[in-house]
C-alpha atoms as a PDB file:
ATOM      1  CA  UNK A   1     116.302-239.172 -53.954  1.00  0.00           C
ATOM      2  CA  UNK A   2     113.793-240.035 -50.801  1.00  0.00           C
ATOM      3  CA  UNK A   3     112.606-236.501 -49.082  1.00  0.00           C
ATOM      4  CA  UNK A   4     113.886-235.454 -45.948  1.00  0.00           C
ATOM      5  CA  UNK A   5     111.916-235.644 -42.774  1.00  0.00           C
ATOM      6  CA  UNK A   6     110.522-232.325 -41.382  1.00  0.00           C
ATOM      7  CA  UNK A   7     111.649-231.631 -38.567  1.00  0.00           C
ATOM      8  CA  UNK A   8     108.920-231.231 -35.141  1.00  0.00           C
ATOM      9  CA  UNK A   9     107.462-228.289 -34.252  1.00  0.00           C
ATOM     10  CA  UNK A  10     108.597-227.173 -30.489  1.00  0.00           C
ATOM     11  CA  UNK A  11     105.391-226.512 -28.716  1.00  0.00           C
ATOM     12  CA  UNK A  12     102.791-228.430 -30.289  1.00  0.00           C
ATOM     13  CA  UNK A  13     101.011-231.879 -29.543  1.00  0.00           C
ATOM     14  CA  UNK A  14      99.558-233.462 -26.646  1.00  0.00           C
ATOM     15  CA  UNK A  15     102.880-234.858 -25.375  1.00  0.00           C
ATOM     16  CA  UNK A  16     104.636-230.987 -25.022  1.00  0.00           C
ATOM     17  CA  UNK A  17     104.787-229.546 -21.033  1.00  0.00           C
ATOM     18  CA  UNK A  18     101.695-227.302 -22.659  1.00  0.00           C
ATOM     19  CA  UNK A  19      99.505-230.684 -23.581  1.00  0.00           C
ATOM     20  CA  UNK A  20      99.777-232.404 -20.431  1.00  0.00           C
ATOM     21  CA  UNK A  21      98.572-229.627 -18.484  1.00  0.00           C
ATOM     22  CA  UNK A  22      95.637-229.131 -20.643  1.00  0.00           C
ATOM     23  CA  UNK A  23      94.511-232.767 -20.484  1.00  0.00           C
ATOM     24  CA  UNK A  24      95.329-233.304 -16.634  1.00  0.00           C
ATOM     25  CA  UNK A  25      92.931-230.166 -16.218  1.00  0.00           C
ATOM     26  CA  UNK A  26      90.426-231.583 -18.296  1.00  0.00           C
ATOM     27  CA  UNK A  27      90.624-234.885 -16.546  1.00  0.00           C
ATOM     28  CA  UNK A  28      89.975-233.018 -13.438  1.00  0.00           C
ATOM     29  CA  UNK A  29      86.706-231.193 -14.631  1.00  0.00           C
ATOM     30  CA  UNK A  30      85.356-234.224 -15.995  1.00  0.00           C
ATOM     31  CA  UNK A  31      86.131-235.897 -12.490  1.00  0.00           C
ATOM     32  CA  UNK A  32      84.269-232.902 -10.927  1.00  0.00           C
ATOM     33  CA  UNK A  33      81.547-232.767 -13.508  1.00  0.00           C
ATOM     34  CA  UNK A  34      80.494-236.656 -13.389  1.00  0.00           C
ATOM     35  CA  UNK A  35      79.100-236.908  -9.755  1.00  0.00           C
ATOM     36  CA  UNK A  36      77.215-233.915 -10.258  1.00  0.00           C
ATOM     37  CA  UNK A  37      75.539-235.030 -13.204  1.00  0.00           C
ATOM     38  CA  UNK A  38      74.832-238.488 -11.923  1.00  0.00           C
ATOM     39  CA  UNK A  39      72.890-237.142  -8.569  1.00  0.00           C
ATOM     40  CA  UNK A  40      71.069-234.339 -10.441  1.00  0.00           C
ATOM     41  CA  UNK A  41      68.575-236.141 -12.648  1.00  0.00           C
ATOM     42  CA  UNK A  42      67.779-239.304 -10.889  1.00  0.00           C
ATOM     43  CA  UNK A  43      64.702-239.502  -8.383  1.00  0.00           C
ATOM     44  CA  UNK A  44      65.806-241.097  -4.759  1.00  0.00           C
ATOM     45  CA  UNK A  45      68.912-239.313  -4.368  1.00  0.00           C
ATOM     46  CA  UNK A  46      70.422-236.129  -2.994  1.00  0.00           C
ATOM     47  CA  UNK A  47      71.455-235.229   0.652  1.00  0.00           C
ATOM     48  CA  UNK A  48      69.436-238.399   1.600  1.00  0.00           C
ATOM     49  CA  UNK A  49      71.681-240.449  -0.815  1.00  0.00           C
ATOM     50  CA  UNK A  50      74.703-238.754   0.216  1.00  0.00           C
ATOM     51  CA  UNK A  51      73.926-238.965   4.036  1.00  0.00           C
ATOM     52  CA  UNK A  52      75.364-242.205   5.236  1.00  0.00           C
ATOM     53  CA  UNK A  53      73.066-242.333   8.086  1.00  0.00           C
ATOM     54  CA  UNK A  54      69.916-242.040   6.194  1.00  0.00           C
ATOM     55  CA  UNK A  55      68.673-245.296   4.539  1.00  0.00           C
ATOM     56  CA  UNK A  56      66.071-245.765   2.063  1.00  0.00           C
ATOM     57  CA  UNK A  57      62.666-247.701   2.356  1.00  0.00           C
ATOM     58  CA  UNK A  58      59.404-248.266   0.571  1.00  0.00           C
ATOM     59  CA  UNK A  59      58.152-245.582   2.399  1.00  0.00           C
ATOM     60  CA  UNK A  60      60.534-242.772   1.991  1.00  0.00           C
ATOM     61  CA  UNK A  61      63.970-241.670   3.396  1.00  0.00           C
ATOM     62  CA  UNK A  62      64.385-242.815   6.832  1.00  0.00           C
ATOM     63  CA  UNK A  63      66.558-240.777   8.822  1.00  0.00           C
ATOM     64  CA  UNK A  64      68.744-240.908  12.086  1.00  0.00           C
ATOM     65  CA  UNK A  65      65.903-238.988  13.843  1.00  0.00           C
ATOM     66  CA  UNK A  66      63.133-240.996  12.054  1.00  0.00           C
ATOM     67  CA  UNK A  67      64.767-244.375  13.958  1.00  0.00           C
ATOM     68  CA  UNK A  68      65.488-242.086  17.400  1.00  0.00           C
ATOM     69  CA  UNK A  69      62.003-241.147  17.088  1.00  0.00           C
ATOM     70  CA  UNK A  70      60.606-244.820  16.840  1.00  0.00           C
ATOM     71  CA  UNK A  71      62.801-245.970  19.736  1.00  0.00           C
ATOM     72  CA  UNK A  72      61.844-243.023  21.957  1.00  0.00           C
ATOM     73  CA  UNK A  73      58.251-243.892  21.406  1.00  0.00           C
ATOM     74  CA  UNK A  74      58.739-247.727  22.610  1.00  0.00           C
ATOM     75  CA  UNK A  75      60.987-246.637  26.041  1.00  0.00           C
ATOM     76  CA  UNK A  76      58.231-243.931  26.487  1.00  0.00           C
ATOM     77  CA  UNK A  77      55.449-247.289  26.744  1.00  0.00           C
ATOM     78  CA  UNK A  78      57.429-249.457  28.262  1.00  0.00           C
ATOM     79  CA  UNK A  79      57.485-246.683  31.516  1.00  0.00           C
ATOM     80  CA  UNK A  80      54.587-244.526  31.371  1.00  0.00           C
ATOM     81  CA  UNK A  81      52.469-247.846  30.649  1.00  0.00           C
ATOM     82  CA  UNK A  82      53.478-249.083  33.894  1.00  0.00           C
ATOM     83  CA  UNK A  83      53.310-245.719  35.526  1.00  0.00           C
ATOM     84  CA  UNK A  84      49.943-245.247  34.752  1.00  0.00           C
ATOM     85  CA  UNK A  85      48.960-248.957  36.276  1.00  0.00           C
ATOM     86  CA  UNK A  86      50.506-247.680  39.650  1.00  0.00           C
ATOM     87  CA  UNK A  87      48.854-244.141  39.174  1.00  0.00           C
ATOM     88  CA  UNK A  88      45.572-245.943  39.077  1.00  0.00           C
ATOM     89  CA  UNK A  89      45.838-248.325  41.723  1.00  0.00           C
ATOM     90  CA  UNK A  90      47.763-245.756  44.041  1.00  0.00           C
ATOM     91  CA  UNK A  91      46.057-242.352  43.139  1.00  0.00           C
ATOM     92  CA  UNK A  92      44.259-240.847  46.060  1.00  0.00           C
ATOM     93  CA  UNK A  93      42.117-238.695  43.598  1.00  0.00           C
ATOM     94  CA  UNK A  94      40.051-239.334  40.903  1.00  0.00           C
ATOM     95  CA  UNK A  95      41.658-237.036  39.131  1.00  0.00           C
ATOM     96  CA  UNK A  96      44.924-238.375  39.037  1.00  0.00           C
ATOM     97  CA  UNK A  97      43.424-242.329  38.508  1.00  0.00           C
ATOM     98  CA  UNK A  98      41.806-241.045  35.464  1.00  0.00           C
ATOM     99  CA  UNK A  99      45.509-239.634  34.351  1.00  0.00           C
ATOM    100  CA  UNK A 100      46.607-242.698  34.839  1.00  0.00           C
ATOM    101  CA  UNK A 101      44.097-244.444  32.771  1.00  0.00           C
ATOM    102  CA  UNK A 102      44.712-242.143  29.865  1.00  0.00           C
ATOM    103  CA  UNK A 103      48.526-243.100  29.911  1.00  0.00           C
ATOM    104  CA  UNK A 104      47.883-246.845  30.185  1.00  0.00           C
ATOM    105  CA  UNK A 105      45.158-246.757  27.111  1.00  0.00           C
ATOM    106  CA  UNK A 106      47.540-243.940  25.509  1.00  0.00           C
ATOM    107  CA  UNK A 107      50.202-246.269  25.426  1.00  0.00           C
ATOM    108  CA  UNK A 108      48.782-249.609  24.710  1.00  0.00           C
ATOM    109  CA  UNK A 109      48.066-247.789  21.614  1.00  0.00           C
ATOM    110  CA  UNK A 110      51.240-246.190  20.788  1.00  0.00           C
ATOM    111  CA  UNK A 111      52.684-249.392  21.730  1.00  0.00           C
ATOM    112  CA  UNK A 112      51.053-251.372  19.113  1.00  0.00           C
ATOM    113  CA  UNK A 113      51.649-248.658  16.404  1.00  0.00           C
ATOM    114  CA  UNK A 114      55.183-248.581  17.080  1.00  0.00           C
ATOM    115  CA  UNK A 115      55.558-252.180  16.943  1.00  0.00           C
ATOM    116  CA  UNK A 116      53.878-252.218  13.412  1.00  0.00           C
ATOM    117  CA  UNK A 117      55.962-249.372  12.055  1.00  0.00           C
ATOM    118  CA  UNK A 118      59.275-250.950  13.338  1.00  0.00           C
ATOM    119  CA  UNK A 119      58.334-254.300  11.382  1.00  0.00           C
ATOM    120  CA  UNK A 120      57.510-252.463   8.393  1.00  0.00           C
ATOM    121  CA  UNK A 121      60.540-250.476   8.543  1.00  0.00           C
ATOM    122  CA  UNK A 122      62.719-253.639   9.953  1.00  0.00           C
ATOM    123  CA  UNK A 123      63.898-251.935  12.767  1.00  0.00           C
ATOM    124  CA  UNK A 124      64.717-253.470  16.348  1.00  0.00           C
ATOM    125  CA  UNK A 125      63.026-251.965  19.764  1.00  0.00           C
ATOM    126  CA  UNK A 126      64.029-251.976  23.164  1.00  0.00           C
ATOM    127  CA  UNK A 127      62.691-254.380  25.624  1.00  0.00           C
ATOM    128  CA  UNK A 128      63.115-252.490  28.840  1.00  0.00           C
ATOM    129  CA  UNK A 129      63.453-249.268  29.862  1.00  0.00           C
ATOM    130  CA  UNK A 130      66.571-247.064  30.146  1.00  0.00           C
ATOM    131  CA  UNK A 131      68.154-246.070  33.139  1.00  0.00           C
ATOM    132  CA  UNK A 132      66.724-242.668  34.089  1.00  0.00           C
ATOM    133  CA  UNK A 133      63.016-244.545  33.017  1.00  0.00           C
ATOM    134  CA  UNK A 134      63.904-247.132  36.134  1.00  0.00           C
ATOM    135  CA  UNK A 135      64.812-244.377  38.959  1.00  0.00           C
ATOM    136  CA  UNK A 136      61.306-243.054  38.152  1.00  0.00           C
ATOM    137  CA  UNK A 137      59.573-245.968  38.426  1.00  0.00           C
ATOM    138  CA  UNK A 138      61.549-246.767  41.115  1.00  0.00           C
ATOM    139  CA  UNK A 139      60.533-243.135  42.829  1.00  0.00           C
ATOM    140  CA  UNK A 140      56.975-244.012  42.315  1.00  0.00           C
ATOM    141  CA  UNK A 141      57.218-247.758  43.237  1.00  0.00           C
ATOM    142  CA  UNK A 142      58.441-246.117  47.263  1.00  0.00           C
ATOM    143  CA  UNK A 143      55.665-243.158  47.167  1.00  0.00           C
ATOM    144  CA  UNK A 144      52.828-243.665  48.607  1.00  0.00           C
ATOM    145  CA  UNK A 145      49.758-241.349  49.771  1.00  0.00           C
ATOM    146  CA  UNK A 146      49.463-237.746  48.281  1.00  0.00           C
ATOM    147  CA  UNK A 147      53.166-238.173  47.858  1.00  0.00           C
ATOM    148  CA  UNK A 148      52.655-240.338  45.131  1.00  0.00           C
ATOM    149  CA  UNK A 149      49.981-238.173  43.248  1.00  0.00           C
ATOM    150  CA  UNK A 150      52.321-235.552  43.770  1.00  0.00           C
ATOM    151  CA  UNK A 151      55.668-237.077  42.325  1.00  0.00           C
ATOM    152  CA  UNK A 152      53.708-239.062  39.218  1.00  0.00           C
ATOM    153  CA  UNK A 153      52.143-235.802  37.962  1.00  0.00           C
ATOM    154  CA  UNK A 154      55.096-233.679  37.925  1.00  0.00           C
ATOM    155  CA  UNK A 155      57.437-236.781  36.916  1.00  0.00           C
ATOM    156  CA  UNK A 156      55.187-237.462  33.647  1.00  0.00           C
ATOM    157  CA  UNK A 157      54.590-234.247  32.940  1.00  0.00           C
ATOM    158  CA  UNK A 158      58.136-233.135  32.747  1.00  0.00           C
ATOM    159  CA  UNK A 159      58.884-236.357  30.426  1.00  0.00           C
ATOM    160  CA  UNK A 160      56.251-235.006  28.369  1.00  0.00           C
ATOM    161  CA  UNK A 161      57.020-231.888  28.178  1.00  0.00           C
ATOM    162  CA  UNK A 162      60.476-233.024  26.510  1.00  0.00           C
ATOM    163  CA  UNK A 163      59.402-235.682  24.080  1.00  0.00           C
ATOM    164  CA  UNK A 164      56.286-233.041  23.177  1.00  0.00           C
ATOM    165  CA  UNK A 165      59.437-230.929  20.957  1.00  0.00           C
ATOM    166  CA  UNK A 166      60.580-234.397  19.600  1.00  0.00           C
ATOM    167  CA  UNK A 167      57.675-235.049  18.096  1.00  0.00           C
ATOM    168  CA  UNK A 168      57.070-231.689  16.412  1.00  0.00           C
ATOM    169  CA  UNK A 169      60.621-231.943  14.997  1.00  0.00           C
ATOM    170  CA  UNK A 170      60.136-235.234  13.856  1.00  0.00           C
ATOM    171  CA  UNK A 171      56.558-234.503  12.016  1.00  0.00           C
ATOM    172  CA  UNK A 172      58.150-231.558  10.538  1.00  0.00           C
ATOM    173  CA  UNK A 173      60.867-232.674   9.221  1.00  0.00           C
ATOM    174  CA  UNK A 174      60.133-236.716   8.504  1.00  0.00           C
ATOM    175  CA  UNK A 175      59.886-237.975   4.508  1.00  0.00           C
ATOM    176  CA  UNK A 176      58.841-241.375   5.780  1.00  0.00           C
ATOM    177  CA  UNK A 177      54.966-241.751   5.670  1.00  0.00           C
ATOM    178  CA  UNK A 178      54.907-244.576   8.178  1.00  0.00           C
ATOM    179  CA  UNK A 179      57.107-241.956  10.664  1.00  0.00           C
ATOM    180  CA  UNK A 180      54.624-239.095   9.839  1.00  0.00           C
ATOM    181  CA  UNK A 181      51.707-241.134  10.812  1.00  0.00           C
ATOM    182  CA  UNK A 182      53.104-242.183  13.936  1.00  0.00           C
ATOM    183  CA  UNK A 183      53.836-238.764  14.476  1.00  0.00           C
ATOM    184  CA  UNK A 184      50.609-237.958  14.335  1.00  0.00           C
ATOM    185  CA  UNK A 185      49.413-240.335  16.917  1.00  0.00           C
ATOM    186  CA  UNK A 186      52.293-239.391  18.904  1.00  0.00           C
ATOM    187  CA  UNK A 187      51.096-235.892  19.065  1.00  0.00           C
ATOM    188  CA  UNK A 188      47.257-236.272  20.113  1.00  0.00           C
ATOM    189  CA  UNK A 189      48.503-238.937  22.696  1.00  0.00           C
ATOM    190  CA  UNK A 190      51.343-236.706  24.269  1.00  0.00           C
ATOM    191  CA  UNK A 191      49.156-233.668  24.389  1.00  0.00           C
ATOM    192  CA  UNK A 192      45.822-235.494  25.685  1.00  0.00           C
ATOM    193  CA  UNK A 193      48.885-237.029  28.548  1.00  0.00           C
ATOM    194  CA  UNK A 194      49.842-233.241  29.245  1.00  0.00           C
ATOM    195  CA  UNK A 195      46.425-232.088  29.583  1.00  0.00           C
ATOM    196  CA  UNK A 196      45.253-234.773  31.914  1.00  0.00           C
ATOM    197  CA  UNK A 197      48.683-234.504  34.511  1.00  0.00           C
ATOM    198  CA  UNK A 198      47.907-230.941  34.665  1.00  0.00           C
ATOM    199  CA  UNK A 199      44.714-231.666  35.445  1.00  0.00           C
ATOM    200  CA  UNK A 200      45.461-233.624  38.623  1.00  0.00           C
ATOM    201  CA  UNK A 201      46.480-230.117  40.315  1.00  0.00           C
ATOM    202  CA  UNK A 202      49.729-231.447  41.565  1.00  0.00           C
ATOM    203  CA  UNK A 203      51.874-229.607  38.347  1.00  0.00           C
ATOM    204  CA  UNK A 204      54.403-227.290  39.979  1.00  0.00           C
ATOM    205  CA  UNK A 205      54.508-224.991  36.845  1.00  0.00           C
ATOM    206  CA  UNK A 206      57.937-222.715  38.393  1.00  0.00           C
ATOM    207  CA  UNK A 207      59.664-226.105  39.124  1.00  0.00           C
ATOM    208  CA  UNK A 208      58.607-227.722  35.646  1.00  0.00           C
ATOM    209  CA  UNK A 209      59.929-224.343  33.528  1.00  0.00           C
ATOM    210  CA  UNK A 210      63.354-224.651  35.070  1.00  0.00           C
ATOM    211  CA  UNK A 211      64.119-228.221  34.723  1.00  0.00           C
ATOM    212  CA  UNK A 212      62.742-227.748  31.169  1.00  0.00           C
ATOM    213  CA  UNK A 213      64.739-224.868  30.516  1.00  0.00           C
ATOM    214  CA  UNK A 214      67.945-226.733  32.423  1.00  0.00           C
ATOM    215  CA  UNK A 215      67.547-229.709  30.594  1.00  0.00           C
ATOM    216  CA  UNK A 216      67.940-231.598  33.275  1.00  0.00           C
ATOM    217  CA  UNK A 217      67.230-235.297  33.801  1.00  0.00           C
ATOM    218  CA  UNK A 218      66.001-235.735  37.758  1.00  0.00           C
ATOM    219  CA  UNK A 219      62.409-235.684  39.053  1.00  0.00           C
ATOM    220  CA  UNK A 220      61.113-232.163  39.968  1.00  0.00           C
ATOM    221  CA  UNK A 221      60.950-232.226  44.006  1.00  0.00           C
ATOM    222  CA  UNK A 222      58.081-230.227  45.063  1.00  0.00           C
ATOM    223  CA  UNK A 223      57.598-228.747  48.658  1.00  0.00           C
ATOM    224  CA  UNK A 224      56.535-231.015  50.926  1.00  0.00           C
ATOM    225  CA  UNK A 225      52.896-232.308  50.181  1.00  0.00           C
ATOM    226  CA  UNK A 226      50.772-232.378  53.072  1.00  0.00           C
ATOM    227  CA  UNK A 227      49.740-236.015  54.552  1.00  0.00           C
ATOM    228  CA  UNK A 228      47.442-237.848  53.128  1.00  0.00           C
ATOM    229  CA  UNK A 229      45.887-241.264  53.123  1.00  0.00           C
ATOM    230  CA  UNK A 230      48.738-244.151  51.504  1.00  0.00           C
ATOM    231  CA  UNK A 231      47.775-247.322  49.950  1.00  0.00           C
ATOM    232  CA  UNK A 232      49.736-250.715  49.049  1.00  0.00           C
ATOM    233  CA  UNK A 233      52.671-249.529  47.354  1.00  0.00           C
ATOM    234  CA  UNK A 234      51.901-252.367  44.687  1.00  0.00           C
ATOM    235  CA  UNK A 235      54.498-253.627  42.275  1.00  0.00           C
ATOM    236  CA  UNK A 236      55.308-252.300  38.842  1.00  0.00           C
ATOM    237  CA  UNK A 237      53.457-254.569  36.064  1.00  0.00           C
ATOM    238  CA  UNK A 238      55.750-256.053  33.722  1.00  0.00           C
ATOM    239  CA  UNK A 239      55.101-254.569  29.836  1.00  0.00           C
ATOM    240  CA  UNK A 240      53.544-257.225  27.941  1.00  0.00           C
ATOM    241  CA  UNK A 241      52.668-256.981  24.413  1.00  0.00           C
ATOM    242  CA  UNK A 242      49.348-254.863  23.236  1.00  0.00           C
ATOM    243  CA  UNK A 243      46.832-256.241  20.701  1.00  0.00           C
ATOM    244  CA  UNK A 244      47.005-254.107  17.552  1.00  0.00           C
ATOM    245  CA  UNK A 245      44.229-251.155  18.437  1.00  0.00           C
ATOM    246  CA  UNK A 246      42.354-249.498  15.026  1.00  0.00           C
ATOM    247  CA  UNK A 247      40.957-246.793  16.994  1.00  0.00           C
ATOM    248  CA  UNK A 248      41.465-245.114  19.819  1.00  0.00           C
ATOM    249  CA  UNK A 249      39.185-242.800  21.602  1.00  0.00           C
ATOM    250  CA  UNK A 250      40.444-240.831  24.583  1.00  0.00           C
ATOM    251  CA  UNK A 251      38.656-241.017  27.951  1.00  0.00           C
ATOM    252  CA  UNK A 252      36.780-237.927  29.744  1.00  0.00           C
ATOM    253  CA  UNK A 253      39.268-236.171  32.013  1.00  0.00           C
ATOM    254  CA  UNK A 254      38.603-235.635  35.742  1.00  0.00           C
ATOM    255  CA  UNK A 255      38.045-232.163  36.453  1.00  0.00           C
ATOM    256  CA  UNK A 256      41.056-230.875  38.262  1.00  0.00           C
ATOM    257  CA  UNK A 257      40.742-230.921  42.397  1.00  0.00           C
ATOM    258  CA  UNK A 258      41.652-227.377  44.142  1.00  0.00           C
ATOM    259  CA  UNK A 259      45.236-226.081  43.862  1.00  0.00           C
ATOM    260  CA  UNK A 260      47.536-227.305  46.482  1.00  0.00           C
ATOM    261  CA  UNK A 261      47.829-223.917  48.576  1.00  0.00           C
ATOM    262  CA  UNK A 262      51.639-222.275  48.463  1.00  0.00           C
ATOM    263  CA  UNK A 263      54.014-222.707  50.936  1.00  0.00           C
ATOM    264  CA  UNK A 264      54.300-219.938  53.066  1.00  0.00           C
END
């Protein structure tokens, strides 16, 4: 006589209301457990992995500000190179010919730096300025005389004085090497630009520290300058390319002419 089957236990086995939550839990913590574990221990990932807008390169993380960065320093050559061509034909002062000098050597150099990062890093530049860039050239392009010295100092210095913070962000917070370098060159350039616009005498200090602290976009307009001499307004040269430069050494500044006096 063949033995009768036992009977199943209620409330045992993977297959019981009981079982299935158990395993559909555990499915869920391995789920949660496996991303963590792959990120944790591998080199090259992280927030820069997870952030969709940062990519990777042979020279470190490059970032949505890295690439802003690189783009802000080929618009900023491809006006203040020009700029500085009209401030030394124009300039009525020595003073503000030798700013202009610094900006077009400044920026032949940054020029040819940014081009070689943006290869190495495969990244495409800009080939003319933007909009706000061409209704200051334009401005300058129509001044002439003491005018001119007057709106290209306070113009430049204000676009300094805003890409000045961009680059300390960008060298403080950068993981690409070729970025951080450029950085670097960025800084002593934009700070040898600031010194040598103030230098001119023509800086209206009040006007520049409330555009700056506006944020605004337009030229500062300064009282009204009084006449001077005017030359050939001159046409804007055209941005050509700049042979790579190894070194650069900054020029002497002009010592700064007297203080325009304050309107009454």
């Amino acid at each position: 006589m063949r033995p009768r089957p036992r009977p199943p236990v209620k409330g045992r086995g993977i297959f019981t209301g009981t079982g299935v939550i158990i395993v559909g839990l555990t499915a869920t913590l391995v789920a949660l457990l496996v991303p963590m574990w792959s990120y944790a221990d591998r080199s090259g990932t992280g927030l820069s992995v997870l952030n969709a807008e940062t990519v990777t390169t042979p020279y470190g993380p490059l970032s949505a500000l890295d690439r802003e960065f690189v783009t802000k320093v080929r618009l900023a050559g491809l006006w203040e190179l020009p700029a500085g061509q009209q401030a030394q034909r124009k300039g009525t002062t020595q003073a503000v010919r030798t700013a202009g000098q610094h900006l077009v050597e400044g920026h032949t150099f940054l020029d040819a730096r940014v081009r070689d990062v943006a290869s190495k890093l495969g990244l495409a530049l800009p080939n003319e300025p933007n909009e706000q860039q061409k209704q200051w050239l334009a401005t300058l392009d129509q001044a002439q005389g003491v005018d001119f010295d007057s709106q290209f100092a306070n113009i430049l210095r204000l676009a300094h004085g805003r890409v000045f913070s961009v680059v300390a962000e960008v060298r403080a917070s950068t993981q690409n090497s070729l970025v951080r370098a450029l950085a670097d060159d960025a800084n002593s350039t934009v700070l040898d630009h600031i010194k040598v616009l103030e230098a001119t005498g023509y800086v209206d200090f009040g006007a520049l520290a409330r555009d700056m602290a506006m944020g605004s976009t337009p030229p500062i307009t300064n009282s009204p300058a009084p006449p001077g001499p005017t030359t050939d307004p001159g046409q804007v040269v055209p941005v050509t390319p700049s042979p790579y430069v190894t070194t650069f050494t900054l020029p002497p500044a002009a010592s700064s002419p007297p203080p325009l006096p304050e309107p009454s």
